[in-house]
C-alpha atoms as a PDB file:
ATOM      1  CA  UNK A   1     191.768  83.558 170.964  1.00  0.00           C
ATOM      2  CA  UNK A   2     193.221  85.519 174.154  1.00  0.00           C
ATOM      3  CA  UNK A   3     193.076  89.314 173.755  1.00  0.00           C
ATOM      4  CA  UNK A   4     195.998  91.397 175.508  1.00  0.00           C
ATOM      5  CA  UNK A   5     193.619  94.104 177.050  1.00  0.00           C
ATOM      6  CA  UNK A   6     195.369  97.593 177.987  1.00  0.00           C
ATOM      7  CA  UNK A   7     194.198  99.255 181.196  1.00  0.00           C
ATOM      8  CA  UNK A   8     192.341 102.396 180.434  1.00  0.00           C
ATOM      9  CA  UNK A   9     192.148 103.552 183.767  1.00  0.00           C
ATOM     10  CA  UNK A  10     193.124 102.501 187.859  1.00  0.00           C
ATOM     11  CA  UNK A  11     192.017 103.187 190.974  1.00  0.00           C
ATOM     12  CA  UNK A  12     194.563 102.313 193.246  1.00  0.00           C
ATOM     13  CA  UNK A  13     194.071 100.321 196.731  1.00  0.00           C
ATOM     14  CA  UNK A  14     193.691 102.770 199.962  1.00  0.00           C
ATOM     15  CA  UNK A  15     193.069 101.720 203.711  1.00  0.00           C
ATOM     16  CA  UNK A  16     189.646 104.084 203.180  1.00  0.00           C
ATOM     17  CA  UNK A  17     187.951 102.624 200.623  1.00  0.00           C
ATOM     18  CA  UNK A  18     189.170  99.239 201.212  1.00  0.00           C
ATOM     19  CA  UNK A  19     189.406  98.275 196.883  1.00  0.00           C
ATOM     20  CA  UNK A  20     191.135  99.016 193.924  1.00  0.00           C
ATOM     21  CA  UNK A  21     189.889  98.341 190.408  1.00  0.00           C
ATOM     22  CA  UNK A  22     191.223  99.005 186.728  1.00  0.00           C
ATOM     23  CA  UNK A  23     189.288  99.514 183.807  1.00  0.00           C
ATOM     24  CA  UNK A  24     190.352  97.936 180.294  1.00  0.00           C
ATOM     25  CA  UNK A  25     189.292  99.258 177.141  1.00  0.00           C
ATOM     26  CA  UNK A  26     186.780  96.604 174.827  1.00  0.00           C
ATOM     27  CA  UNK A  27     186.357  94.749 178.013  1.00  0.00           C
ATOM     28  CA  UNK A  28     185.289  96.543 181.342  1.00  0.00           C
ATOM     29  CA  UNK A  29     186.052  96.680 184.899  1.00  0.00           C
ATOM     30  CA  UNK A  30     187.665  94.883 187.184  1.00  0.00           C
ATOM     31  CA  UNK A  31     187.338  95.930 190.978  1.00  0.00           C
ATOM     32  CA  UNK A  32     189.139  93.654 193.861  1.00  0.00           C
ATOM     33  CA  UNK A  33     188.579  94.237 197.449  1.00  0.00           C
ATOM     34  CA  UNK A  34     186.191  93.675 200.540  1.00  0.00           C
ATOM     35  CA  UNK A  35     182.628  92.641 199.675  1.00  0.00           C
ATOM     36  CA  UNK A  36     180.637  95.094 201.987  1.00  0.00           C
ATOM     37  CA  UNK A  37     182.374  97.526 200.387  1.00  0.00           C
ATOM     38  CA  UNK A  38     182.438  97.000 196.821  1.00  0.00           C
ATOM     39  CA  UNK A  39     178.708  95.216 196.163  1.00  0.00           C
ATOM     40  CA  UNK A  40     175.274  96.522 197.387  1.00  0.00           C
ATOM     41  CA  UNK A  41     173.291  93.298 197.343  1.00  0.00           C
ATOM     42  CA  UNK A  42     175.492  89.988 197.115  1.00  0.00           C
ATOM     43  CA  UNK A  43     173.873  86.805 196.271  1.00  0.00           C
ATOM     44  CA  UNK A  44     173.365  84.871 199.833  1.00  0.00           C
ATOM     45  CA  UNK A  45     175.211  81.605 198.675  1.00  0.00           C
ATOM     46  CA  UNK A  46     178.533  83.852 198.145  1.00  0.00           C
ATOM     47  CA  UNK A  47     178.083  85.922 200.933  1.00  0.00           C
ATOM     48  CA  UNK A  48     177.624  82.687 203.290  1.00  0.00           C
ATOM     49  CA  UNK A  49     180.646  81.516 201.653  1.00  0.00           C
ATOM     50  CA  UNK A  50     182.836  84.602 202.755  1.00  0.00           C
ATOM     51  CA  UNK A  51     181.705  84.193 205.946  1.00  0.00           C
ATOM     52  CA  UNK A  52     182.570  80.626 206.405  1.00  0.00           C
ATOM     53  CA  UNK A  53     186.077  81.093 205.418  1.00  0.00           C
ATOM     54  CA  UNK A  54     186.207  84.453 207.652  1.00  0.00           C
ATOM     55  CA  UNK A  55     185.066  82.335 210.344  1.00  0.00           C
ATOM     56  CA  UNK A  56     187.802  80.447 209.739  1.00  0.00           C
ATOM     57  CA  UNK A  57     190.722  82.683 210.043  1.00  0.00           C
ATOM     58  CA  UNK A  58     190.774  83.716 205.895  1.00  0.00           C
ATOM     59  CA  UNK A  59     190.956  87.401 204.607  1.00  0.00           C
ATOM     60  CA  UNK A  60     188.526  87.265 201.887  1.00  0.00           C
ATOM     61  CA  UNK A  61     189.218  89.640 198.686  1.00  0.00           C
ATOM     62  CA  UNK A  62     185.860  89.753 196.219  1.00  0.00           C
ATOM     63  CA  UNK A  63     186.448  90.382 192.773  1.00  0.00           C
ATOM     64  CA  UNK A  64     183.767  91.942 190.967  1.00  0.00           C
ATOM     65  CA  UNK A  65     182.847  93.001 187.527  1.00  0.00           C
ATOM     66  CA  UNK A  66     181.370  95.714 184.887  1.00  0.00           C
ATOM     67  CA  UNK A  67     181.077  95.773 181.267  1.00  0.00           C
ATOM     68  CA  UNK A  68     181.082  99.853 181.990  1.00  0.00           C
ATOM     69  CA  UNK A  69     184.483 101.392 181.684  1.00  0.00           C
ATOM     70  CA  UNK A  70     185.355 104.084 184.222  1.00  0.00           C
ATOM     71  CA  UNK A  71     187.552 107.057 183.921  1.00  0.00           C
ATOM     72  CA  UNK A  72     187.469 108.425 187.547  1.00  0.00           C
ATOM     73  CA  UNK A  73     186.978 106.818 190.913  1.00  0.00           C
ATOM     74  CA  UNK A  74     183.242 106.129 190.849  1.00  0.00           C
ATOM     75  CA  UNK A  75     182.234 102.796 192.380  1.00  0.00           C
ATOM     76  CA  UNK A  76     179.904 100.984 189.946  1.00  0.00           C
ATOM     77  CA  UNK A  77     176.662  99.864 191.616  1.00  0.00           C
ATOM     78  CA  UNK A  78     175.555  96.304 189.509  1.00  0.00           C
ATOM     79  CA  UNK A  79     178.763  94.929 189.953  1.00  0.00           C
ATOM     80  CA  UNK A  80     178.763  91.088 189.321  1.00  0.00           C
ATOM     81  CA  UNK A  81     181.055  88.807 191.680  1.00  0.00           C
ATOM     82  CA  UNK A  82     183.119  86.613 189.406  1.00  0.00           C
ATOM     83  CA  UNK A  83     185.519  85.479 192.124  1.00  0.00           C
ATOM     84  CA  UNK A  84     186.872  85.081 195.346  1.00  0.00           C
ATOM     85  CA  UNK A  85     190.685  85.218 196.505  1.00  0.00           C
ATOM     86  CA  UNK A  86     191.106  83.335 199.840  1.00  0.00           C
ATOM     87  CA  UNK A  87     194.571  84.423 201.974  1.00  0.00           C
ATOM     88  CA  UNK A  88     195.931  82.999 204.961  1.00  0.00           C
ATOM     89  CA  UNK A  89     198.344  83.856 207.480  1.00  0.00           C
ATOM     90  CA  UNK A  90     201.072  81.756 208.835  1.00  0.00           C
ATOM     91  CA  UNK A  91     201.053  81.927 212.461  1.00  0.00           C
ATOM     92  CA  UNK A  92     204.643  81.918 214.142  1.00  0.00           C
ATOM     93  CA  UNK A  93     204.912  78.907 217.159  1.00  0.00           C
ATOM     94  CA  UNK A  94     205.802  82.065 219.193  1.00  0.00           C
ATOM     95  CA  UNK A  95     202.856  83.579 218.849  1.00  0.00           C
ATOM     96  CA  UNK A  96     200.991  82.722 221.417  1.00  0.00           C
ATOM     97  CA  UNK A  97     204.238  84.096 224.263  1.00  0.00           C
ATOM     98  CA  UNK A  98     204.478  86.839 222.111  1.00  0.00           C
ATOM     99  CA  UNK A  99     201.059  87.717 223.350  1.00  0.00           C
ATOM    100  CA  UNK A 100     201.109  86.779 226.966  1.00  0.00           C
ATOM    101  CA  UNK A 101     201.695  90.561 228.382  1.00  0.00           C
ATOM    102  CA  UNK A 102     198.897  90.156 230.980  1.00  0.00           C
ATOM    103  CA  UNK A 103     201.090  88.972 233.833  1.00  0.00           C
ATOM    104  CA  UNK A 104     202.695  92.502 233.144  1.00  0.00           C
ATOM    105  CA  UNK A 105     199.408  94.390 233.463  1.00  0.00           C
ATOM    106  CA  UNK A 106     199.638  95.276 229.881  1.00  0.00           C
ATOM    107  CA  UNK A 107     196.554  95.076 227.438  1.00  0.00           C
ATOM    108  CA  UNK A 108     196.549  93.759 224.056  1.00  0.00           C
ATOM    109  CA  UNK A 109     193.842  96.063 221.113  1.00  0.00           C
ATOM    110  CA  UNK A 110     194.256  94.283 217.835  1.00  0.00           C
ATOM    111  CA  UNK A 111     193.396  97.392 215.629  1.00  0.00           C
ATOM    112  CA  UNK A 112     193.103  95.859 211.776  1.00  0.00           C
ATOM    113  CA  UNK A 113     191.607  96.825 208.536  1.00  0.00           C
ATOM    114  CA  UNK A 114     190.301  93.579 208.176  1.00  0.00           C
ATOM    115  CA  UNK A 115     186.965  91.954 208.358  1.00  0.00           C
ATOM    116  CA  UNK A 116     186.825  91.310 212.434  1.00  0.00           C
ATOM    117  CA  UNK A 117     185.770  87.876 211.949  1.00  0.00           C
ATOM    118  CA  UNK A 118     188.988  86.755 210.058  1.00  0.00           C
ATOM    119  CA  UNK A 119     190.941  88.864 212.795  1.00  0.00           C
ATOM    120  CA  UNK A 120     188.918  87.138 215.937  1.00  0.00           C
ATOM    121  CA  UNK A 121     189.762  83.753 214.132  1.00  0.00           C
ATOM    122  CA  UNK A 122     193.331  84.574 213.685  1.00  0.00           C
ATOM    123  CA  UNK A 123     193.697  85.613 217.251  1.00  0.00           C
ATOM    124  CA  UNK A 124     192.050  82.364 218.421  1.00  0.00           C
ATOM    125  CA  UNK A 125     194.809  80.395 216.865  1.00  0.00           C
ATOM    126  CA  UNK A 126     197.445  82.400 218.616  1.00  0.00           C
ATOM    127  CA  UNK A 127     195.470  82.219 222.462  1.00  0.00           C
ATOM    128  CA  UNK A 128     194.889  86.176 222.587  1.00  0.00           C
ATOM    129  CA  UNK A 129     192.896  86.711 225.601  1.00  0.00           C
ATOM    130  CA  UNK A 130     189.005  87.901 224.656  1.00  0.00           C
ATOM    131  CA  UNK A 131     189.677  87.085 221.023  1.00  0.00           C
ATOM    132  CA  UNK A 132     186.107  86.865 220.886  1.00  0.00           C
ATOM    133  CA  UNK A 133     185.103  90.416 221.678  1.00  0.00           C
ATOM    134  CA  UNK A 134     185.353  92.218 217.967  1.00  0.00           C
ATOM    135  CA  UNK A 135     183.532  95.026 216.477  1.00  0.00           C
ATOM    136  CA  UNK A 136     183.679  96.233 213.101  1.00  0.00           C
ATOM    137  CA  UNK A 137     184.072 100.170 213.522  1.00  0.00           C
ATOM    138  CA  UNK A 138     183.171 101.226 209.902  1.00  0.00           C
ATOM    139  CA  UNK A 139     180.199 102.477 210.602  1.00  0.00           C
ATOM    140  CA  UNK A 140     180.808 103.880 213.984  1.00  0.00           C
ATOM    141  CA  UNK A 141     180.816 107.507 214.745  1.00  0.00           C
ATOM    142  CA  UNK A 142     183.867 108.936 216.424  1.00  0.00           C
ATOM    143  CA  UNK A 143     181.862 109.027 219.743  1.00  0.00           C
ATOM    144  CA  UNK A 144     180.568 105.286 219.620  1.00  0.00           C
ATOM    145  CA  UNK A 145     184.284 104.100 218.820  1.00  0.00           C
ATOM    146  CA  UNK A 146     185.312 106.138 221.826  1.00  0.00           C
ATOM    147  CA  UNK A 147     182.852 104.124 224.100  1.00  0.00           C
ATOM    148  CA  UNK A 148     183.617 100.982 222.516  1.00  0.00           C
ATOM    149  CA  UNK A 149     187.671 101.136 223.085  1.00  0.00           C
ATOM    150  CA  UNK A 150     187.772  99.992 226.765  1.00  0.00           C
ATOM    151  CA  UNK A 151     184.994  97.189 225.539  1.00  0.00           C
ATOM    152  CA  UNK A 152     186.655  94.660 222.749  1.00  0.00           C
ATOM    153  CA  UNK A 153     189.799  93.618 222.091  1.00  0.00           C
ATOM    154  CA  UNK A 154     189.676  93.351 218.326  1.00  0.00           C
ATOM    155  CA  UNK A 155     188.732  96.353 215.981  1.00  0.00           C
ATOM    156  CA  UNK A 156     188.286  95.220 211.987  1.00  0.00           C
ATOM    157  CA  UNK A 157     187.279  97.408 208.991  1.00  0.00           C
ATOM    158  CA  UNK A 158     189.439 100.411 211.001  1.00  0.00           C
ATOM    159  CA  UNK A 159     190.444 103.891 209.019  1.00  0.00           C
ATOM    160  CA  UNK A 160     193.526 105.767 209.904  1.00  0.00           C
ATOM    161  CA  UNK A 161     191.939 108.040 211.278  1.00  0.00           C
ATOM    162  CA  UNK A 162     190.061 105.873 213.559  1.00  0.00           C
ATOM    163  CA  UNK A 163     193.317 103.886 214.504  1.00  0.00           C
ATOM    164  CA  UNK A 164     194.501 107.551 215.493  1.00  0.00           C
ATOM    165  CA  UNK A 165     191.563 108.189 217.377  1.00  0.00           C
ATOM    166  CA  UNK A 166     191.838 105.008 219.062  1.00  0.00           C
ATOM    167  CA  UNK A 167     195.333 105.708 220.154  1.00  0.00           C
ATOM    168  CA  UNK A 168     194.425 109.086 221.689  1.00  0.00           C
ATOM    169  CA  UNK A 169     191.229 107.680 223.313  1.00  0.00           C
ATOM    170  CA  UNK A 170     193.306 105.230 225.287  1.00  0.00           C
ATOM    171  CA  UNK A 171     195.562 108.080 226.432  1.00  0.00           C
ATOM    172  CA  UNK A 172     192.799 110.161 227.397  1.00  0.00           C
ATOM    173  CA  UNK A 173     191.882 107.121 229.672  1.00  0.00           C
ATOM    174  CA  UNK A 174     195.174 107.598 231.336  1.00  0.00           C
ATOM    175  CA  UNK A 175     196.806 104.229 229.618  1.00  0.00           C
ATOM    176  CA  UNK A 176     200.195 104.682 228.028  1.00  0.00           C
ATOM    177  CA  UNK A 177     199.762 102.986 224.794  1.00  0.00           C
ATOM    178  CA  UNK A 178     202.778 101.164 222.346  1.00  0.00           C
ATOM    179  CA  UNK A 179     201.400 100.989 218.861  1.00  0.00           C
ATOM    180  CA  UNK A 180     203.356  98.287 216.629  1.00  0.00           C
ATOM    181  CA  UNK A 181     202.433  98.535 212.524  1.00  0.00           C
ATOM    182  CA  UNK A 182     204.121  98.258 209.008  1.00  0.00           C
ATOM    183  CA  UNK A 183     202.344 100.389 206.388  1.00  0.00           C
ATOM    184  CA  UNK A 184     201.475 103.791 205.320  1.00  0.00           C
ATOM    185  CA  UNK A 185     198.193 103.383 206.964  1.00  0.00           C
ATOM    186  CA  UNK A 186     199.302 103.022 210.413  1.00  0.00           C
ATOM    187  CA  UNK A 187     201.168 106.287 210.452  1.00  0.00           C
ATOM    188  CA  UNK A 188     199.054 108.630 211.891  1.00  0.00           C
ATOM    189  CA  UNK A 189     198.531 106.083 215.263  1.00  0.00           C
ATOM    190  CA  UNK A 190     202.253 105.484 215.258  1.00  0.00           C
ATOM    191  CA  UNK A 191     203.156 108.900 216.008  1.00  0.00           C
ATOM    192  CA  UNK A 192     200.186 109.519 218.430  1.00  0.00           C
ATOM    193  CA  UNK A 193     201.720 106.691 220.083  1.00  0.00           C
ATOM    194  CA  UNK A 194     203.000 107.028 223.428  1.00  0.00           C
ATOM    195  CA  UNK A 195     205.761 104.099 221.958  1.00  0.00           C
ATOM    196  CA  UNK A 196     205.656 103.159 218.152  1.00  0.00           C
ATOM    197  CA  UNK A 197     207.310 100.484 217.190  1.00  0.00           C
ATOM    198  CA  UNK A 198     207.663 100.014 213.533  1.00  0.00           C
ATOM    199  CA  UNK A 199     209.141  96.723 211.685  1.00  0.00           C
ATOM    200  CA  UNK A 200     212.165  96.122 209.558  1.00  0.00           C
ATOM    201  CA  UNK A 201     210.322  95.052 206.375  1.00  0.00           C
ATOM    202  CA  UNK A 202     207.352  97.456 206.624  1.00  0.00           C
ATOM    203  CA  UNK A 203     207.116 101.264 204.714  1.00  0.00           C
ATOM    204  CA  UNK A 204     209.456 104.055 205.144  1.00  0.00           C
ATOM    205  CA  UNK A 205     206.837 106.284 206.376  1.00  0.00           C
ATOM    206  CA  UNK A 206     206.486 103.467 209.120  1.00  0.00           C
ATOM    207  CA  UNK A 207     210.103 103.190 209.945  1.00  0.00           C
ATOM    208  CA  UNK A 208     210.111 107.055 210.169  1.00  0.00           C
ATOM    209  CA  UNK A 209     207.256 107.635 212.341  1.00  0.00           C
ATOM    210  CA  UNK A 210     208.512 105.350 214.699  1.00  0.00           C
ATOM    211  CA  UNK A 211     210.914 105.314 218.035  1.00  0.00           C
ATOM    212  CA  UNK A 212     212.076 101.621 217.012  1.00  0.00           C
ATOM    213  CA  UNK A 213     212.325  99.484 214.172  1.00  0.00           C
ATOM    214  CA  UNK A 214     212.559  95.650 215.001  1.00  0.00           C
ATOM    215  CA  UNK A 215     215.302  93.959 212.878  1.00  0.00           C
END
């Protein structure tokens, strides 16, 4: 017989912890988000399986799970993976014009909160010059993602502090940088931003920060 379980308790998603999770009384917790950052040791057959679809061009959402309830925002440590969600993005047949600023001396940082991989996959599929030279900067000290700004093209697993950080790194480098985003997390780069550029269906706080919204 199906049981309609109340939530006890929720952490909601953020950019910085990359998961959310709710807790339901006489059943447990569910958490949802990356896998790096919501299990400590992941059995090898799931984690080769993430990275096969990341590879791929995938975004990958683990969903793990406790029989503990939780009534703050601790991160359980035995979690058990019951699931995976697989998303894809539809790429627009423009894309790949879009992206074709080089013959105006402009360069193109893909700064994402994404798993790299999926990102350098994506970027494949719409012909982005050095789609192949990612980094995942979550475990990069302010002074390593400093050095590592002029190097790749693609950033994954980025705070928004570290997309801010980016932003003024490439300014103290003498570039002049345009920052385009849609969400709360992007706010802080947008109005570092030498140019933000903010679109139509993303956040306020996006719209806001920004000197244009695309219609």
């Amino acid at each position: 017989k199906e049981k309609n379980y109340q939530p006890f308790f929720v952490i909601p998603f953020s950019s910085q912890r990359k998961y959310s999770a709710v807790s339901f009384n006489e059943f447990g917790t569910v958490y949802l988000g990356a896998s790096q950052f919501i299990f400590k040791n992941l059995d090898s057959k799931i984690e080769k399986k993430i990275k096969t679809y990341a590879s791929q061009g995938f975004r990958v959402l683990c969903i793990g799970y406790t029989p503990i309830t939780i009534n703050d925002n601790t991160l359980i440590k035995d979690l058990k993976c019951i699931g995976i969600l697989i998303l894809s993005d539809v790429i627009r047949q423009d894309a790949k014009t879009t992206l074709d600023f080089k013959r105006q001396d402009v360069d193109i940082k893909i700064i994402s909160g994404d798993d790299p991989v999926t990102v350098s996959a994506i970027a494949r599929r719409c012909h982005l010059l050095n789609y192949e030279h990612y980094i995942d900067v979550s475990s990069l000290s302010d002074e390593q993602i400093k050095e590592a700004i002029e190097k790749y093209t693609i950033f994954g697993r980025v705070s928004p502090k570290q997309k801010q950080l980016m932003v003024n790194t490439l300014q103290e480098n003498n570039h002049t940088v345009a920052m385009t985003g849609d969400g709360v997390n992007d706010v802080l780069a947008l109005k570092a931003a030498d140019c933000s550029i903010a679109m139509a269906s993303g956040s306020d706080a996006a719209k806001s920060a920004s000197h244009i919204v695309l219609l």
